[in-house]
Protein backbone atom coordinates (compact mmCIF):
# COMPACT_ATOMS: atom_id res chain seq x y z
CA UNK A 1 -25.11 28.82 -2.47
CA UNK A 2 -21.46 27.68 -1.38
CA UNK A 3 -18.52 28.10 -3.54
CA UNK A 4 -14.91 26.75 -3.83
CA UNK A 5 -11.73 28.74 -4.02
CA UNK A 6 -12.34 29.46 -7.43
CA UNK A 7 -15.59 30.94 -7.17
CA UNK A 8 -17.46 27.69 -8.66
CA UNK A 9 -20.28 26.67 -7.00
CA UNK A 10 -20.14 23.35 -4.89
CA UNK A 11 -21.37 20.42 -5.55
CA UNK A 12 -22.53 19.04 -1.74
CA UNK A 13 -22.84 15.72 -1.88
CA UNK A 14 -26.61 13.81 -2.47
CA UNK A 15 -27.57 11.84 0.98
CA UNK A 16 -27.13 8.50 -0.84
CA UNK A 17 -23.85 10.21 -2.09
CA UNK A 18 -22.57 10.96 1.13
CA UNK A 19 -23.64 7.25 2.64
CA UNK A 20 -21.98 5.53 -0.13
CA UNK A 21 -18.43 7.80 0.64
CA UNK A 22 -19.15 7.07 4.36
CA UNK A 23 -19.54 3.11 4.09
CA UNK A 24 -16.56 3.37 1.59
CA UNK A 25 -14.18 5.00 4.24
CA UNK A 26 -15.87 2.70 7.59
CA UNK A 27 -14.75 -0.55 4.91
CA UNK A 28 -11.40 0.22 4.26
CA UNK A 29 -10.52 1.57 7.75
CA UNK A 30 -12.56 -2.26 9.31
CA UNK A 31 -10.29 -4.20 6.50
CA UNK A 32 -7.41 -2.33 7.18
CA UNK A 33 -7.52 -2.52 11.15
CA UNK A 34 -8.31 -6.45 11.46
CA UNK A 35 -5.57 -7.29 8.85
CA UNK A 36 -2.82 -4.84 10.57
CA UNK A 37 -4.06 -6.79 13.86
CA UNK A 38 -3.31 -9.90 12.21
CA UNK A 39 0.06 -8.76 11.18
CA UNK A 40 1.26 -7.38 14.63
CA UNK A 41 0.53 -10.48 15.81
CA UNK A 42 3.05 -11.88 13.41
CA UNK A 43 5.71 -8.65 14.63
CA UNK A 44 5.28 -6.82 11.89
CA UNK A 45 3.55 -3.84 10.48
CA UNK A 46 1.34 -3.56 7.65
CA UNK A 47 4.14 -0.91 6.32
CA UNK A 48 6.85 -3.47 7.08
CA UNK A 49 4.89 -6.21 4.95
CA UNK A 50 4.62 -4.24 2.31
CA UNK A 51 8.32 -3.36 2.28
CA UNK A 52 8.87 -6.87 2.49
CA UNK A 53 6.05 -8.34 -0.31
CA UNK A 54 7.50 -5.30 -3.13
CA UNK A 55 11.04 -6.25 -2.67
CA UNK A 56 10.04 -9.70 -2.98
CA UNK A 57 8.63 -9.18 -6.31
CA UNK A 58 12.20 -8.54 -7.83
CA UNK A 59 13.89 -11.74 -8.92
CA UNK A 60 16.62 -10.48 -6.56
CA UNK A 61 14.75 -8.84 -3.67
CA UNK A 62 16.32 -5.62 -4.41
CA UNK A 63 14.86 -2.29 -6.23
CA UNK A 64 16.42 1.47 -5.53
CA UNK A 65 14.83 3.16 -3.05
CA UNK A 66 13.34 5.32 -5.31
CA UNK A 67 11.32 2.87 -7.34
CA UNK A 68 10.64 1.36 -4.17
CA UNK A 69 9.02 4.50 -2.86
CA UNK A 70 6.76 5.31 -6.11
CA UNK A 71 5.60 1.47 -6.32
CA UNK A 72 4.41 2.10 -2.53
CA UNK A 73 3.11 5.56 -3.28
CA UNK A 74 5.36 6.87 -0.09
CA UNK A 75 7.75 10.03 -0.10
CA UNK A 76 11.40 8.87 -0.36
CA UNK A 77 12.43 10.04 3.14
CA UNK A 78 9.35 8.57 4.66
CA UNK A 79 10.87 4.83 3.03
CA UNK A 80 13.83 5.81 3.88
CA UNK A 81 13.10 6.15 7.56
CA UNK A 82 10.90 3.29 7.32
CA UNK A 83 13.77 1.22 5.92
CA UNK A 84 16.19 2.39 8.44
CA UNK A 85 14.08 0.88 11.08
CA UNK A 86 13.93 -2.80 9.29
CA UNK A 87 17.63 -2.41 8.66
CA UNK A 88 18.08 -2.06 12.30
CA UNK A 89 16.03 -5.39 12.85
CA UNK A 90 18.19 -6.52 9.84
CA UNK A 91 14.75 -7.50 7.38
CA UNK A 92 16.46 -5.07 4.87
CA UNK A 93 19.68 -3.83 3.43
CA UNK A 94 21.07 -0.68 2.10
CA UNK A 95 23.50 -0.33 -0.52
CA UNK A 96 24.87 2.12 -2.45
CA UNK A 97 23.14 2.57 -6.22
CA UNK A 98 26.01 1.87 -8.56
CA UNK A 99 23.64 3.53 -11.35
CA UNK A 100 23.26 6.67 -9.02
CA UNK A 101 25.68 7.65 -6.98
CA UNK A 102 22.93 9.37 -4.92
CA UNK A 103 20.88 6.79 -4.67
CA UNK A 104 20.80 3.56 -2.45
CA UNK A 105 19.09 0.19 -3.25
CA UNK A 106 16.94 -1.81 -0.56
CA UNK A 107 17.23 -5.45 -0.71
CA UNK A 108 15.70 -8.18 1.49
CA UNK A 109 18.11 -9.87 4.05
CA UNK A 110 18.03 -13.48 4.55
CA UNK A 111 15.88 -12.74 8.06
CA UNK A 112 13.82 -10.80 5.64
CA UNK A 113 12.77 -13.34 2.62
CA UNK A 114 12.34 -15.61 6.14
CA UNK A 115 10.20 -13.23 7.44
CA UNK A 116 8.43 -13.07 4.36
CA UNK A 117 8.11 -16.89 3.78
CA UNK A 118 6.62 -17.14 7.48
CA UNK A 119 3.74 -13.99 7.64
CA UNK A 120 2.97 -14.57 3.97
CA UNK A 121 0.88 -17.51 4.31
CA UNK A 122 -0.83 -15.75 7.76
CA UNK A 123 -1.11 -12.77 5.90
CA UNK A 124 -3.11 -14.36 3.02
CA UNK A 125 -5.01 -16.05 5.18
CA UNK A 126 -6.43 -12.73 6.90
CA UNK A 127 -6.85 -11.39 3.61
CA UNK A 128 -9.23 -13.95 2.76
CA UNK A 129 -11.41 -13.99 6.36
CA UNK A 130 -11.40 -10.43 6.13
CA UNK A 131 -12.57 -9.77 2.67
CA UNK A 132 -12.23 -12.42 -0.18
CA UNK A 133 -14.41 -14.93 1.04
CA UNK A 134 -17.12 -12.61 2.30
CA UNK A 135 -17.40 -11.51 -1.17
CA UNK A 136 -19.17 -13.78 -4.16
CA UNK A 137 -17.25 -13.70 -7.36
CA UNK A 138 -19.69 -11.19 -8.92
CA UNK A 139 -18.85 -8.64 -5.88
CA UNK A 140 -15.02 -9.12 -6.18
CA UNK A 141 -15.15 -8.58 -9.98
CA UNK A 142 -17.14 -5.55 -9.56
CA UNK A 143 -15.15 -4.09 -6.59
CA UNK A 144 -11.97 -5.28 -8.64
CA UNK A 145 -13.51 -3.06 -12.11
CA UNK A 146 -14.50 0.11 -9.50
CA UNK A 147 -11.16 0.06 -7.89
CA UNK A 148 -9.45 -0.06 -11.10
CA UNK A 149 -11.45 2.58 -12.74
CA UNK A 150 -10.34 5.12 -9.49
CA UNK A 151 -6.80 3.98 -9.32
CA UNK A 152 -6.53 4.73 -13.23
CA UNK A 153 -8.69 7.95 -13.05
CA UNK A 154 -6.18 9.07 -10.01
CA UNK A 155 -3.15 7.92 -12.12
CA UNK A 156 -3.91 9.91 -15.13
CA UNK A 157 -4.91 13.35 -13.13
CA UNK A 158 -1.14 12.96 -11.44
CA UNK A 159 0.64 12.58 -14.52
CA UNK A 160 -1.55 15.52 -16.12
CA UNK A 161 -0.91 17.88 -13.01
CA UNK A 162 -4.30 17.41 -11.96
């Protein structure tokens, strides 16, 4: 028998274990490849839309780059590269955080919440070919309760060191 790093034995996974984790990984990498298609045909990133939709959710369009980065689930310096390439095609600003002097906030330009207002609609609209309407309302709800039960089980091993 197999065992970990700490000498417990591991748990392999059953065959109806392992298809399950297999069709799990296939659907998010299909969902995530057709709506990034969509996107580029727009000019823009999935990364870049997401920069763009988080900002937007501020009445102002503008959180630190720190809050930015743990509402994405991205390293600081990988948003802050990130942003330093949609400040150069002027979607974003940076400013300096008056609350922290080491800090910066991101905010959307006016090219930006433009930006936004165009691929928003497009972007929703792959969302929905792609996944929503291929799903009944009983599948959504139950992918909706499985997804939150991970995200929450994930959060809650993070904030215990876990």
């Amino acid at each position: 028998m197999s065992t970990n790093e700490t000498g417990d034995p591991v748990r392999w996974l059953t065959s109806d274990e392992e298809h399950a984790w297999r069709s799990y990984l296939r659907m998010v990498t299909a969902l995530q490849v057709r709506t990034t298609q969509d996107l580029a045909a727009l000019g823009l990133s999935e990364p870049d839309y997401e920069v763009l939709s988080t900002l937007s959710e501020h009445p102002d369009g503008t959180s630190t780059l720190h809050d930015q980065a743990t509402k994405m689930g991205w390293s600081r310096s990988r948003l802050s590269r990130h942003a330093s390439r949609m400040e150069a095609r002027e979607l974003i600003r940076r400013a300096p955080d008056p609350a922290d002097g080491r800090g910066c906030l991101l905010g959307l330009t006016p090219t930006g919440w433009e930006t936004l207002r165009h691929a928003a609609p497009a972007h929703v609209a792959s969302v929905r070919l792609h996944f929503i309407d291929r799903l009944d309302p009983e599948e959504l709800a139950a992918l909706d309760r499985i997804a939150q039960k991970l995200a929450n089980d994930q959060e809650s091993r993070s904030s215990h060191g876990g």
